[in-house]
C-alpha atoms as a PDB file:
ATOM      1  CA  UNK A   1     -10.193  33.908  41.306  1.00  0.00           C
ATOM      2  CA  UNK A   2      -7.413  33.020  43.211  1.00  0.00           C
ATOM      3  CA  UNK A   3      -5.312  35.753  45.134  1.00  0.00           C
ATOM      4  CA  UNK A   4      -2.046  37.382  43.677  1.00  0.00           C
ATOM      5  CA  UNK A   5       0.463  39.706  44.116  1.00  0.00           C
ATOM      6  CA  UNK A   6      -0.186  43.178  44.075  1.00  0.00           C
ATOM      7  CA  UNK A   7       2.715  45.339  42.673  1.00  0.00           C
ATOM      8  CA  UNK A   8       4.040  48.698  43.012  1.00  0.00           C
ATOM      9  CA  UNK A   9       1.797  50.836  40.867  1.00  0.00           C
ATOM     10  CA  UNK A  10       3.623  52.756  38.865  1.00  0.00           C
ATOM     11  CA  UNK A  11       3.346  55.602  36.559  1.00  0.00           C
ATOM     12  CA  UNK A  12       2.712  54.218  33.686  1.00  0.00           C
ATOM     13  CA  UNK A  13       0.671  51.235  35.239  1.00  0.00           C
ATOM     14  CA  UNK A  14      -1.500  54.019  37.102  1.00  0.00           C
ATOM     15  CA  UNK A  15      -2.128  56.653  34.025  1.00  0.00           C
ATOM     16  CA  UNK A  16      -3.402  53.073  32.518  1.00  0.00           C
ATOM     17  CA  UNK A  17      -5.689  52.277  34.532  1.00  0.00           C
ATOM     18  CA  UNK A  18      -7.085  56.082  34.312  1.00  0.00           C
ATOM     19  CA  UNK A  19      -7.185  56.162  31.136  1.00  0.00           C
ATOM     20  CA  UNK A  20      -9.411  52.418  30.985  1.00  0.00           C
ATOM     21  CA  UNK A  21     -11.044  54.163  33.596  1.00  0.00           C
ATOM     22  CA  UNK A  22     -12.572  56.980  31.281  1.00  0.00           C
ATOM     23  CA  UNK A  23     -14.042  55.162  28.722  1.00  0.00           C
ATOM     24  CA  UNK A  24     -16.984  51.959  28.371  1.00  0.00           C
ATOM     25  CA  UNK A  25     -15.844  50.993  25.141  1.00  0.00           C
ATOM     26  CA  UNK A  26     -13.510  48.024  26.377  1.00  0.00           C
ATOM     27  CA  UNK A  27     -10.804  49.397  23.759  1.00  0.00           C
ATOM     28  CA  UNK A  28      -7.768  47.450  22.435  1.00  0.00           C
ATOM     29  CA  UNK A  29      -4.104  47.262  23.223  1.00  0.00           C
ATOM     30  CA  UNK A  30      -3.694  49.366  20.573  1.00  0.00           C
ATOM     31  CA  UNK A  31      -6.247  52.061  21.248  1.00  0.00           C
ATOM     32  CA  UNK A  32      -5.251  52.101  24.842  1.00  0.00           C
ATOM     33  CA  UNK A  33      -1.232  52.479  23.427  1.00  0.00           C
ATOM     34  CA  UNK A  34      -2.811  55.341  21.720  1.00  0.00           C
ATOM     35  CA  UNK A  35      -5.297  56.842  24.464  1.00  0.00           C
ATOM     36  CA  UNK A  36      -1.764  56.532  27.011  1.00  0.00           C
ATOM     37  CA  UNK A  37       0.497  58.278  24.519  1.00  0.00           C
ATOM     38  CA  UNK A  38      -1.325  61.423  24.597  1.00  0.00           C
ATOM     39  CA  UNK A  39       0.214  61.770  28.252  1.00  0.00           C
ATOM     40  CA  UNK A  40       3.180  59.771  27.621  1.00  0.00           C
ATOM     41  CA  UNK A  41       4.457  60.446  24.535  1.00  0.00           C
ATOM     42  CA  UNK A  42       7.633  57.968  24.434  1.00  0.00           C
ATOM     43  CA  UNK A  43       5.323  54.874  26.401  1.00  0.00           C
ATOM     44  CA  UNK A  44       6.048  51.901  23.886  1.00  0.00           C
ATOM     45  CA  UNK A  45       3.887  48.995  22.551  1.00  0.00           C
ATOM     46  CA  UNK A  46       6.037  46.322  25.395  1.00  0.00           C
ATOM     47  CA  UNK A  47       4.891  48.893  28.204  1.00  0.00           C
ATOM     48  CA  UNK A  48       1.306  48.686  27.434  1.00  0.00           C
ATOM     49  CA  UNK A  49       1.250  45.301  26.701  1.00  0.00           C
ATOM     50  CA  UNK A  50       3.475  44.096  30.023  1.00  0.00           C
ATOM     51  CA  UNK A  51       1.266  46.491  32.398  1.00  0.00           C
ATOM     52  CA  UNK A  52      -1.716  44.913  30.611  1.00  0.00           C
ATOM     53  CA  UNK A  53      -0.907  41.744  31.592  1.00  0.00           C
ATOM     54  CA  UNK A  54       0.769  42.593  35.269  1.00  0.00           C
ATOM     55  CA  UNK A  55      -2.846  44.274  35.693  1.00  0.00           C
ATOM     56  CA  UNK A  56      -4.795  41.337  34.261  1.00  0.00           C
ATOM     57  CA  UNK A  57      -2.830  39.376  37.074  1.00  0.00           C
ATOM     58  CA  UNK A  58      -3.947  41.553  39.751  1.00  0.00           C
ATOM     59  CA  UNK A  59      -7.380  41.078  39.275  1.00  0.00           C
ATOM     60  CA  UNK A  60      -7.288  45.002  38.371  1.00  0.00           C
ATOM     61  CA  UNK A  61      -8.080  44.742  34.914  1.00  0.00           C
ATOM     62  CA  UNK A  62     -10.114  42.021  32.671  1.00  0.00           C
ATOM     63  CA  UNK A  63      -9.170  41.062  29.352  1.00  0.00           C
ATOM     64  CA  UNK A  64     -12.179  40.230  26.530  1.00  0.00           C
ATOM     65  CA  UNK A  65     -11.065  37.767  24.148  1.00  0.00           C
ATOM     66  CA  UNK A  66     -13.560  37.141  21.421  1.00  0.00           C
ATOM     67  CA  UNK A  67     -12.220  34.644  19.406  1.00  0.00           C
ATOM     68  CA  UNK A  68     -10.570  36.061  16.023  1.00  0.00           C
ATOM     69  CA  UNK A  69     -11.513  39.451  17.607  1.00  0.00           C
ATOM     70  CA  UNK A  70      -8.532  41.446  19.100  1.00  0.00           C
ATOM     71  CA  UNK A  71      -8.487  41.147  22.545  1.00  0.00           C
ATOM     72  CA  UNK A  72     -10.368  44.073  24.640  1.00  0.00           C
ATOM     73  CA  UNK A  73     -10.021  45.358  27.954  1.00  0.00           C
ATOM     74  CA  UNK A  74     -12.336  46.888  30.891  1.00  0.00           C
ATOM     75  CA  UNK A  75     -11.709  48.433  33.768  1.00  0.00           C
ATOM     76  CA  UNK A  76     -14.744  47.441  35.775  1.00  0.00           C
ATOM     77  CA  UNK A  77     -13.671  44.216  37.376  1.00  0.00           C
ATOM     78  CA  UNK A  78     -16.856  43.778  39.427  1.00  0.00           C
ATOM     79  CA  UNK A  79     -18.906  40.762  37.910  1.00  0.00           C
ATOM     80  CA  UNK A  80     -20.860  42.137  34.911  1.00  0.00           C
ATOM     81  CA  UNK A  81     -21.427  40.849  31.496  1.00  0.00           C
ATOM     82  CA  UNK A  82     -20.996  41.765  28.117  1.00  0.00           C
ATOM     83  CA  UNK A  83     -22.243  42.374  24.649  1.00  0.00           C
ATOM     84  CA  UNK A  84     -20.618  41.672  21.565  1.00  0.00           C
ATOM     85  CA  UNK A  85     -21.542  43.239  17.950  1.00  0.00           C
ATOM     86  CA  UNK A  86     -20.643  40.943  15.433  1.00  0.00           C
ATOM     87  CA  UNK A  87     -20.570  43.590  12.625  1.00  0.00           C
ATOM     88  CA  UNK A  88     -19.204  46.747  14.724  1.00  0.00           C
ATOM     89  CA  UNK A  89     -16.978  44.368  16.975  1.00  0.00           C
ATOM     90  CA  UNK A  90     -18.352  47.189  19.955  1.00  0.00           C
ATOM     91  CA  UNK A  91     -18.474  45.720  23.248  1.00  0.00           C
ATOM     92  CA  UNK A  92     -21.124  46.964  25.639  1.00  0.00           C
ATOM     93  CA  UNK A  93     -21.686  46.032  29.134  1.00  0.00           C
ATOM     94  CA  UNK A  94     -24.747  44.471  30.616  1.00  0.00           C
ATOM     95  CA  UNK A  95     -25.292  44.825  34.377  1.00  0.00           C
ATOM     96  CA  UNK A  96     -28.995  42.535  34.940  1.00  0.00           C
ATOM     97  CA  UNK A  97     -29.400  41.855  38.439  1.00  0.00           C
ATOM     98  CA  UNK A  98     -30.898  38.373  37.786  1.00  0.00           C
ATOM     99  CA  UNK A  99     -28.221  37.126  36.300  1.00  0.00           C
ATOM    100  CA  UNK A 100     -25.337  37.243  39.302  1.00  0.00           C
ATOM    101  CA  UNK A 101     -27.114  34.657  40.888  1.00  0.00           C
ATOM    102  CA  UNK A 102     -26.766  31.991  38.141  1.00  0.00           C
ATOM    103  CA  UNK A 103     -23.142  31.011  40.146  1.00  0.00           C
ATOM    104  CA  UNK A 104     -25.148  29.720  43.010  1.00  0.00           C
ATOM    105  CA  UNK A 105     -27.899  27.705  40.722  1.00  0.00           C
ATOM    106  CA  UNK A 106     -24.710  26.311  38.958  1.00  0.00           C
ATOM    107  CA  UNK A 107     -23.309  25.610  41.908  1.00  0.00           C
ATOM    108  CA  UNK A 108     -25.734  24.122  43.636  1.00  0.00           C
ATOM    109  CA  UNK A 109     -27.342  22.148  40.758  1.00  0.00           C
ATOM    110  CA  UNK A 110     -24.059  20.881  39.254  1.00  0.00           C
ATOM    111  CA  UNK A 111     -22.568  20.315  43.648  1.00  0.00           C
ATOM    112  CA  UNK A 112     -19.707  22.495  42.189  1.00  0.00           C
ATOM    113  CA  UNK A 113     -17.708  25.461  43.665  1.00  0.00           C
ATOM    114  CA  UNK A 114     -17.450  28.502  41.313  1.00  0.00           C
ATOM    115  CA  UNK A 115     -15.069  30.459  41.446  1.00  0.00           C
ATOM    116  CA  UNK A 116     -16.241  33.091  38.668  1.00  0.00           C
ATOM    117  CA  UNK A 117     -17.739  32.838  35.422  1.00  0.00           C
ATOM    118  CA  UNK A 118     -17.629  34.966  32.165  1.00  0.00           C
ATOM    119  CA  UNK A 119     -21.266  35.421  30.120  1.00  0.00           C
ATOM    120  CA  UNK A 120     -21.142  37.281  26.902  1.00  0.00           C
ATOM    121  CA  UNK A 121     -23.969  37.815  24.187  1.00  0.00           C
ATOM    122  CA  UNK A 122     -22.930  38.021  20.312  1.00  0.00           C
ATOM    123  CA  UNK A 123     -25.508  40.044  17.934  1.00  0.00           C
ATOM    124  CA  UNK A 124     -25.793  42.966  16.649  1.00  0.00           C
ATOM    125  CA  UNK A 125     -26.542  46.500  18.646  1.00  0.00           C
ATOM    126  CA  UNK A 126     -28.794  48.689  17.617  1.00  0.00           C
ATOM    127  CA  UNK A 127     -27.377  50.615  14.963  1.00  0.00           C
ATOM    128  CA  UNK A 128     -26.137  47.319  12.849  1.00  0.00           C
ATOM    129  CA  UNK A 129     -29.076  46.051  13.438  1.00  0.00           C
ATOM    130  CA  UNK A 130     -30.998  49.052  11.836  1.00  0.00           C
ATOM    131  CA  UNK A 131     -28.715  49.307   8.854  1.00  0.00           C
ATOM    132  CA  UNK A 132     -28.755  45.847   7.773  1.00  0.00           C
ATOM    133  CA  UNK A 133     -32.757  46.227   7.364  1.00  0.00           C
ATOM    134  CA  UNK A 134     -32.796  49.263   5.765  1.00  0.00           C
END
């Protein structure tokens, strides 16, 4: 991705980033409003939502869209990929070593530079999976 401008972290952008730092469950805007207000009571829907973004920016944050889904977010910008429950709507990550390297087949194959690339499964995990055969 291309470089950009870091900003002043600030209080709220900081206790955000904490807070998407504590959990693996890629949560919403609106869980993350939720998770933030427990330490900031009077944080409003426009701060979450404008740090979101200033942090998606920076490279500091990704953003999950999955279609009609909400939008998630992670905190763990280092290239991984993801799975996505289609009856749960959970989001789980997937680190497989064999699978960074699929930029440079691409890229050689193809004679095109990547930059990044996003790779996400759809299915259903375990527990969906069990209940819908019972």
């Amino acid at each position: 991705m291309k470089d950009r401008m870091i900003r002043r972290n600030t209080k709220q952008r900081q206790i955000i980033l904490d807070e998407l730092g504590k959990v693996k469950t890629h949560p919403s805007a609106d869980t993350l409003f939720k998770m933030v207000r427990k330490r900031i009571p009077d944080i409003s829907y426009g701060t979450i939502y404008r740090n979101l973004n200033l942090l998606k920016d920076e490279n500091r944050v990704l953003e999950l869209s999955f279609g009609k889904h909400s939008c998630r977010y992670d905190g763990t910008v280092k290239e991984h990929f993801h799975l996505f429950c289609l009856k749960c709507e959970n989001v789980f990550d997937v680190e497989e070593a064999g699978l960074g390297r699929l930029d440079k087949k691409i890229a050689d194959k193809m004679n095109f530079r990547v930059e990044y690339h996003r790779l996400e499964f759809f299915g259903y995990c375990d527990s969906c999976k069990t209940k819908a055969v019972a």
